[in-house]
C-alpha atoms as a PDB file:
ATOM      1  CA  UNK A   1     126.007  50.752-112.800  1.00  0.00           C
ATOM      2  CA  UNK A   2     123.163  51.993-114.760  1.00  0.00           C
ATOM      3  CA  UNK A   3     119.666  50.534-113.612  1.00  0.00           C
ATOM      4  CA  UNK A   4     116.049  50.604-114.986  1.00  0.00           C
ATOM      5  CA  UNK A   5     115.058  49.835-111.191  1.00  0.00           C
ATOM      6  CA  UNK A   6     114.483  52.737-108.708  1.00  0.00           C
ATOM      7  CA  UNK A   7     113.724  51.265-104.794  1.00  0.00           C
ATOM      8  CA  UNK A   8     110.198  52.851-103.972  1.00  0.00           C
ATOM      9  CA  UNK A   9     110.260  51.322-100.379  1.00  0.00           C
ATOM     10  CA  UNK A  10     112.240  50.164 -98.067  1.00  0.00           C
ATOM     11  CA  UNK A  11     111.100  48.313 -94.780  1.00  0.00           C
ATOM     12  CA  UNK A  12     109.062  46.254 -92.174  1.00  0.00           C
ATOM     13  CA  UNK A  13     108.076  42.822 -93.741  1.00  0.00           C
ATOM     14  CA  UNK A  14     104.201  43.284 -93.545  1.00  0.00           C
ATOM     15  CA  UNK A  15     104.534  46.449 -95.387  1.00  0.00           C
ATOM     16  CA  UNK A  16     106.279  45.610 -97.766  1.00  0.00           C
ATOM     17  CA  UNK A  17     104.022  42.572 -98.305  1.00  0.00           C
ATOM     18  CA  UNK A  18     101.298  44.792 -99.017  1.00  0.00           C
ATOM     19  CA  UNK A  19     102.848  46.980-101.112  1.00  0.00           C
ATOM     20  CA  UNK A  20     103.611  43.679-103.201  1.00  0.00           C
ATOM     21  CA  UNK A  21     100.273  42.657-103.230  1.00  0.00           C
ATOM     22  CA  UNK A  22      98.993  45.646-103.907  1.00  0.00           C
ATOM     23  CA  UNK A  23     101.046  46.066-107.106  1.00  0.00           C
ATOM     24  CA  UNK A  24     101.042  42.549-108.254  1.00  0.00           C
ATOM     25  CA  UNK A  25      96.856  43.092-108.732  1.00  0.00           C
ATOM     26  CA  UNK A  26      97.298  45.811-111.000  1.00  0.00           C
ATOM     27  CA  UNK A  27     100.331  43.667-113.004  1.00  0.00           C
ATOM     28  CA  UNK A  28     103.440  45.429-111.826  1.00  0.00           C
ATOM     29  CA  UNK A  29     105.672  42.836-111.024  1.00  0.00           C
ATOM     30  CA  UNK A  30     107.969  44.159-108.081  1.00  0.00           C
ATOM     31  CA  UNK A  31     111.541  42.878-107.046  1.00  0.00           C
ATOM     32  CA  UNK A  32     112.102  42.347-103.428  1.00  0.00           C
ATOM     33  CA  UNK A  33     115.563  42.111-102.077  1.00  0.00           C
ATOM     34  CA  UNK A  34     116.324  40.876 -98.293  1.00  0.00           C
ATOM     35  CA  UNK A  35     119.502  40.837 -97.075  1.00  0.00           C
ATOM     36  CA  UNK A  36     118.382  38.806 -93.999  1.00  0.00           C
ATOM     37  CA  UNK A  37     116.662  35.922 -96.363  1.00  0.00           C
ATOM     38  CA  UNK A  38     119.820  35.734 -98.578  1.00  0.00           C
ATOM     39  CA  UNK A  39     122.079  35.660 -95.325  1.00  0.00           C
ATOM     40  CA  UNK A  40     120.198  32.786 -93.556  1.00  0.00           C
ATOM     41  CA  UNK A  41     120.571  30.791 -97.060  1.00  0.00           C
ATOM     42  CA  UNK A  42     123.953  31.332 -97.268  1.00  0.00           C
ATOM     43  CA  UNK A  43     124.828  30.580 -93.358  1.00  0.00           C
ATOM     44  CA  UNK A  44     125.501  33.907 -92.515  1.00  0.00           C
ATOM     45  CA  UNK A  45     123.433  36.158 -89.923  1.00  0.00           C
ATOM     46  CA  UNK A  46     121.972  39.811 -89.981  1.00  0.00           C
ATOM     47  CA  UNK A  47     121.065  42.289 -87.466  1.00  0.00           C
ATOM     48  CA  UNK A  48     118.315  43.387 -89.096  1.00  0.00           C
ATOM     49  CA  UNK A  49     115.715  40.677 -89.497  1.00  0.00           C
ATOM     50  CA  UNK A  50     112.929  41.581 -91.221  1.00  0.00           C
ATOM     51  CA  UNK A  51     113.173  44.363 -93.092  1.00  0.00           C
ATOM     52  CA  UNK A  52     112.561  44.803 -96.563  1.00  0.00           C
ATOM     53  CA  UNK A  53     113.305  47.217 -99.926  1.00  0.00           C
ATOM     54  CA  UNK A  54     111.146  46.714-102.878  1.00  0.00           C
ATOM     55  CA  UNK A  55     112.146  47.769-106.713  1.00  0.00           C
ATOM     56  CA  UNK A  56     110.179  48.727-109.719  1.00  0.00           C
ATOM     57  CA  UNK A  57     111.101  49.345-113.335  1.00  0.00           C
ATOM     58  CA  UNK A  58     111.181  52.840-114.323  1.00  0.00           C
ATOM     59  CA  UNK A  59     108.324  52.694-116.506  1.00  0.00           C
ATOM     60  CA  UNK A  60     105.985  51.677-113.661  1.00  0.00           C
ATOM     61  CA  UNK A  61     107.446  54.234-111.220  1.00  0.00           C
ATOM     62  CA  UNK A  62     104.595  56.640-110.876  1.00  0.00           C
ATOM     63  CA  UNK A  63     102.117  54.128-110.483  1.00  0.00           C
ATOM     64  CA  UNK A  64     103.939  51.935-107.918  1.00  0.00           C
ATOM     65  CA  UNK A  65     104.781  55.302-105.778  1.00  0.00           C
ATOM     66  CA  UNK A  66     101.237  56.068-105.515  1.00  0.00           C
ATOM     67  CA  UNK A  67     100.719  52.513-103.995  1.00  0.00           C
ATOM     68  CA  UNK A  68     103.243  53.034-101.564  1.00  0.00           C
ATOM     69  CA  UNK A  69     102.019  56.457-100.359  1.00  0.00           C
ATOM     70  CA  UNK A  70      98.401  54.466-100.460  1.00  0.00           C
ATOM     71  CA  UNK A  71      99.641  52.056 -97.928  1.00  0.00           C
ATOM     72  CA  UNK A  72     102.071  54.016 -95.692  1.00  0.00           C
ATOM     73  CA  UNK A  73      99.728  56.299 -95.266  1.00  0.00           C
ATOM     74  CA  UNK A  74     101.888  59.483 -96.281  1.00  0.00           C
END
């Protein structure tokens, strides 16, 4: 599968809050994906509560990576 969406993060809930925030007030519009949300809707559980990955398009790569560093501190 050939996707125009690179993951640029991938963990705790708060962070990855941030990060959202952080991107949404400069218009990048990220996509979040939880595996524990979309278990607990569908009945099932997961061991790993909590954590989160967050996706960009490829044309807003650069810019959303320098968030991330910005926030994580790296």
């Amino acid at each position: 599968m050939n996707s125009k969406y690179t993951r640029i993060f991938s963990g705790s809930f708060i962070l990855a809050q941030t990060i959202e925030n952080q991107l949404k007030e400069i218009g990048i519009i990220p996509v979040i994906k939880d595996d524990s949300e979309s278990g607990r809707l569908a009945g099932f559980g997961s061991s790993i509560q909590g954590n989160q990955e967050i996706y960009v398009h490829a044309d807003e790569l650069a810019t959303a990576q320098s968030i991330v560093q910005k926030v994580i501190g790296n």
